[in-house]
C-alpha atoms as a PDB file:
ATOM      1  CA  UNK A   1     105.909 142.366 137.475  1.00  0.00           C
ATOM      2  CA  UNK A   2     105.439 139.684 140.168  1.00  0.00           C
ATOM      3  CA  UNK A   3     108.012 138.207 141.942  1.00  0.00           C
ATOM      4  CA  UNK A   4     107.856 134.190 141.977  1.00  0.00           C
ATOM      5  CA  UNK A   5     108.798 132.728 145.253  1.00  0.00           C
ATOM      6  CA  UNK A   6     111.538 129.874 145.627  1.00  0.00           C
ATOM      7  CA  UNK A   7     108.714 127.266 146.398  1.00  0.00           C
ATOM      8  CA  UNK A   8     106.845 128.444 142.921  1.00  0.00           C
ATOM      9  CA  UNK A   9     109.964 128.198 141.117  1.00  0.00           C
ATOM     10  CA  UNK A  10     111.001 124.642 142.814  1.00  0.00           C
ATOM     11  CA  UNK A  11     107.154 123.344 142.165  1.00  0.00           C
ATOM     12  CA  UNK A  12     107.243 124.940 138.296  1.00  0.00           C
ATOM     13  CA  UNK A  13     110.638 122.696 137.700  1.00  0.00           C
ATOM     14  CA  UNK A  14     108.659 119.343 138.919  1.00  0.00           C
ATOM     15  CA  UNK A  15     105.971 119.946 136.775  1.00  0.00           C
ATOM     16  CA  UNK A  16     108.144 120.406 133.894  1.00  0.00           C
ATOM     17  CA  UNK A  17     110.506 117.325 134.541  1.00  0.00           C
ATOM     18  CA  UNK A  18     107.326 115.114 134.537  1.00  0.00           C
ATOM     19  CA  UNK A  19     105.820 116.493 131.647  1.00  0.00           C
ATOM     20  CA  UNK A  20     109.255 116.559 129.445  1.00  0.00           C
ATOM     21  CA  UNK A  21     110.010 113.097 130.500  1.00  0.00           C
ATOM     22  CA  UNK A  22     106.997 111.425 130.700  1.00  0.00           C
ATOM     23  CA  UNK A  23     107.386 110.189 134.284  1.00  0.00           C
ATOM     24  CA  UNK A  24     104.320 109.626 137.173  1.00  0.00           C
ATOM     25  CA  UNK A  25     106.066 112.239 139.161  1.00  0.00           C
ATOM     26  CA  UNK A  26     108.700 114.170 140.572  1.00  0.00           C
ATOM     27  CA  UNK A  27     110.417 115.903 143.600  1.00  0.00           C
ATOM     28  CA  UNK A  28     113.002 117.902 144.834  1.00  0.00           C
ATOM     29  CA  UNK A  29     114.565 117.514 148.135  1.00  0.00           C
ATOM     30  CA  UNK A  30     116.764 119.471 151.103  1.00  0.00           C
ATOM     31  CA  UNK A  31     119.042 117.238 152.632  1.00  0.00           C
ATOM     32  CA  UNK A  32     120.088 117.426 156.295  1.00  0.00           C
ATOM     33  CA  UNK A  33     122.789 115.324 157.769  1.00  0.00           C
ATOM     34  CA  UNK A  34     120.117 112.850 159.414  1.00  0.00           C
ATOM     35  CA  UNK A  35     116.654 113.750 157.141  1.00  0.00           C
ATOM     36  CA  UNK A  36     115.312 114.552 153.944  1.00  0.00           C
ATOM     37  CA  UNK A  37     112.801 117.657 153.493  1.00  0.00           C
ATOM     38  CA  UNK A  38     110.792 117.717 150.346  1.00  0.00           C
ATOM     39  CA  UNK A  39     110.269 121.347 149.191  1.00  0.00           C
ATOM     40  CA  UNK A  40     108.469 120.422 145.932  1.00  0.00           C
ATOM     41  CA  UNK A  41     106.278 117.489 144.463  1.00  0.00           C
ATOM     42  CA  UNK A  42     104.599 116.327 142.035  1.00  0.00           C
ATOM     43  CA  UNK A  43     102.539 113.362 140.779  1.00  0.00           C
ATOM     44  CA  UNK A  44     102.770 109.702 141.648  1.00  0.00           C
ATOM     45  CA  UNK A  45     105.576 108.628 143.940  1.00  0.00           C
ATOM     46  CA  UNK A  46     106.098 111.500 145.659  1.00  0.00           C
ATOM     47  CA  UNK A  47     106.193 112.351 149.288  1.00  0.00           C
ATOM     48  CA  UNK A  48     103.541 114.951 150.495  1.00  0.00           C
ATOM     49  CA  UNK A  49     104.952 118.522 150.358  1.00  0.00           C
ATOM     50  CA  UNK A  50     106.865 119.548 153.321  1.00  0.00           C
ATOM     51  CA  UNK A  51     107.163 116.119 154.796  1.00  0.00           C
ATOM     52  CA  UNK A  52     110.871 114.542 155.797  1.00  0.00           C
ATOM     53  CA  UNK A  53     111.928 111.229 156.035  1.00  0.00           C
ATOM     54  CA  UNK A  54     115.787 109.875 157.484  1.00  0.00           C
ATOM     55  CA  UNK A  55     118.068 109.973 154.512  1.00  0.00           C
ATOM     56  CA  UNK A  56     118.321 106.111 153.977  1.00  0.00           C
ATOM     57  CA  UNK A  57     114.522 106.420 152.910  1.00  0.00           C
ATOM     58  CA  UNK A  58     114.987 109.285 150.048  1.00  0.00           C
ATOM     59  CA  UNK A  59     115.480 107.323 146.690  1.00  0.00           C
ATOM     60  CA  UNK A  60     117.712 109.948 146.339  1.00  0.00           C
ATOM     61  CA  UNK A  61     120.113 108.642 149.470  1.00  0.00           C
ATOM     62  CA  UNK A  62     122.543 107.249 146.935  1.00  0.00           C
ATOM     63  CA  UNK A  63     123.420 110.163 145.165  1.00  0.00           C
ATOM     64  CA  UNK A  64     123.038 112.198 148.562  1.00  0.00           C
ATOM     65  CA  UNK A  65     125.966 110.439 149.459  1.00  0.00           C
ATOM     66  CA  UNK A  66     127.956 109.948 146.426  1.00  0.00           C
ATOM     67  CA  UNK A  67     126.927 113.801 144.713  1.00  0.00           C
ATOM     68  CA  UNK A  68     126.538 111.400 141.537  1.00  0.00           C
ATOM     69  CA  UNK A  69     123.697 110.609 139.566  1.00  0.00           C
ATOM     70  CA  UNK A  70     121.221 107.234 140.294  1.00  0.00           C
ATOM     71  CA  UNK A  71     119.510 105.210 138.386  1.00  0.00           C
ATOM     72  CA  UNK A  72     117.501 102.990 139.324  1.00  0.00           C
ATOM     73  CA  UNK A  73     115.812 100.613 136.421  1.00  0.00           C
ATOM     74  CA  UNK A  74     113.898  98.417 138.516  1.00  0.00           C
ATOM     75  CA  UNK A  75     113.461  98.674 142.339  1.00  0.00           C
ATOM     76  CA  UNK A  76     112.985  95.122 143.015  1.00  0.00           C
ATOM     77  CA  UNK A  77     116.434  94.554 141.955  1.00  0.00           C
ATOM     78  CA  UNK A  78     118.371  97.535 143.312  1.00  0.00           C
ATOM     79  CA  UNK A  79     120.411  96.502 147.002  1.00  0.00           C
ATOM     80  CA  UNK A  80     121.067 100.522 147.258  1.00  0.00           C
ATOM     81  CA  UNK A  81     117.387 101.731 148.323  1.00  0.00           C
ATOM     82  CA  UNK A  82     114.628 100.605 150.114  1.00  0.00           C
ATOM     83  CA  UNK A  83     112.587  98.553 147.761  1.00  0.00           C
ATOM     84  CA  UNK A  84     109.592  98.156 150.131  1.00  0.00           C
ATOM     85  CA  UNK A  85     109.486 102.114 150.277  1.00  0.00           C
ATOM     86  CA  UNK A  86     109.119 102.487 146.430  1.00  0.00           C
ATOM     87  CA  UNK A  87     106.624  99.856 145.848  1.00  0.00           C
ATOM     88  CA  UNK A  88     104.704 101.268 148.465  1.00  0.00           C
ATOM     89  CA  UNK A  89     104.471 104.448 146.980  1.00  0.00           C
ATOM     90  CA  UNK A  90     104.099 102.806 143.640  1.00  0.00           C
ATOM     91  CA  UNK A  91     107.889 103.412 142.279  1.00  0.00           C
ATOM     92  CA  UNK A  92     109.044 100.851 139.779  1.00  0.00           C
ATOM     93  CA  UNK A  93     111.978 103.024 138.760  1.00  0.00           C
ATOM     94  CA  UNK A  94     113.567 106.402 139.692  1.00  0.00           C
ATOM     95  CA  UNK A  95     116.240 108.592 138.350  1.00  0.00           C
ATOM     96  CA  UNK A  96     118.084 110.551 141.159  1.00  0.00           C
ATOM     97  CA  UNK A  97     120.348 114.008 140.645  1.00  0.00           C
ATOM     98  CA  UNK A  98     122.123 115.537 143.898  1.00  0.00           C
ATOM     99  CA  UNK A  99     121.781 119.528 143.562  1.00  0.00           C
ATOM    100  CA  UNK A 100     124.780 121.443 144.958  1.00  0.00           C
ATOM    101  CA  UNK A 101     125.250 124.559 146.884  1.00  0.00           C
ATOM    102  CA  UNK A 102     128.300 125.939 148.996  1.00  0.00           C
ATOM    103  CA  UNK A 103     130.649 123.339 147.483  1.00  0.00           C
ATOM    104  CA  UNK A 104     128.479 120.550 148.986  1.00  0.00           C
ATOM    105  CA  UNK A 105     125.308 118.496 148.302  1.00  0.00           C
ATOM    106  CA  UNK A 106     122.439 120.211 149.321  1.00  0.00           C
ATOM    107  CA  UNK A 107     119.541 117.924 148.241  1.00  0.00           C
ATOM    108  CA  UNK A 108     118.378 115.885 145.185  1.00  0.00           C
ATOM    109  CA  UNK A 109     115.965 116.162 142.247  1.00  0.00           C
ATOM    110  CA  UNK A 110     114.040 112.516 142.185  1.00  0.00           C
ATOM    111  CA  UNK A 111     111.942 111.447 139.276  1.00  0.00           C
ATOM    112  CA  UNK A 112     109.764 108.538 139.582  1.00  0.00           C
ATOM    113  CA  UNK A 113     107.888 106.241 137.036  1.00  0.00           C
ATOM    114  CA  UNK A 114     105.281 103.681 137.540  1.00  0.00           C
ATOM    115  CA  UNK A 115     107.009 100.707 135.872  1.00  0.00           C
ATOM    116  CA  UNK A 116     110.506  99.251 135.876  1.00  0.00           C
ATOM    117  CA  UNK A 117     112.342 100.479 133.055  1.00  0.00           C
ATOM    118  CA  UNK A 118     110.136 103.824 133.210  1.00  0.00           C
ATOM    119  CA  UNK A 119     113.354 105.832 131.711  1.00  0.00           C
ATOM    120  CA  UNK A 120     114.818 103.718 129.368  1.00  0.00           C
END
């Protein structure tokens, strides 16, 4: 039996979040206390594989710093992330989940859609 390695395992969950939920893509993220690495992606929206970007840039810098959930239904209306960023990489709306590990926040799952009110 084959072993799968964390990176197959983090890529397999993407894949699945954008196919359950019908979203242009997906990602999960490492946080640092200045940066963002993205271990996994998917799809539309998403940052290439590997890359990092300083934590106010994630969409997932709200719940980074809150260990809450974010939604975001439209980015052109939303004062909490860079809008410019998302249009750019052709976000409308996001959902953001922090992922936890030694009693601390550890990174975020980010799930993107196309159009404003992708999720709702």
């Amino acid at each position: 039996m084959r072993q799968l390695k964390l990176t197959d395992v983090l890529t397999l969950i993407v894949h699945e979040l954008v196919e359950m939920c019908d979203a242009a893509g997906a990602a999960i993220c490492i946080s640092s206390a200045q940066e963002v690495s993205y271990r996994a992606v998917v799809g539309i929206g998403a940052p290439p594989l590997s890359s990092s970007i300083p934590c106010e840039k994630a969409c997932g810098f709200p719940c980074l710093r809150t260990g809450r959930v974010f939604r975001c239904p439209d980015v052109n209306s939303e004062l909490l992330i860079d809008a410019q960023e998302c249009t750019r990489r052709a976000i409308g709306s996001f959902i953001a989940a922090p992922v936890f590990a030694d009693e601390g926040i550890a990174g975020a799952v980010e799930l993107y859609f196309s159009e404003p009110r992708g999720f709702i």
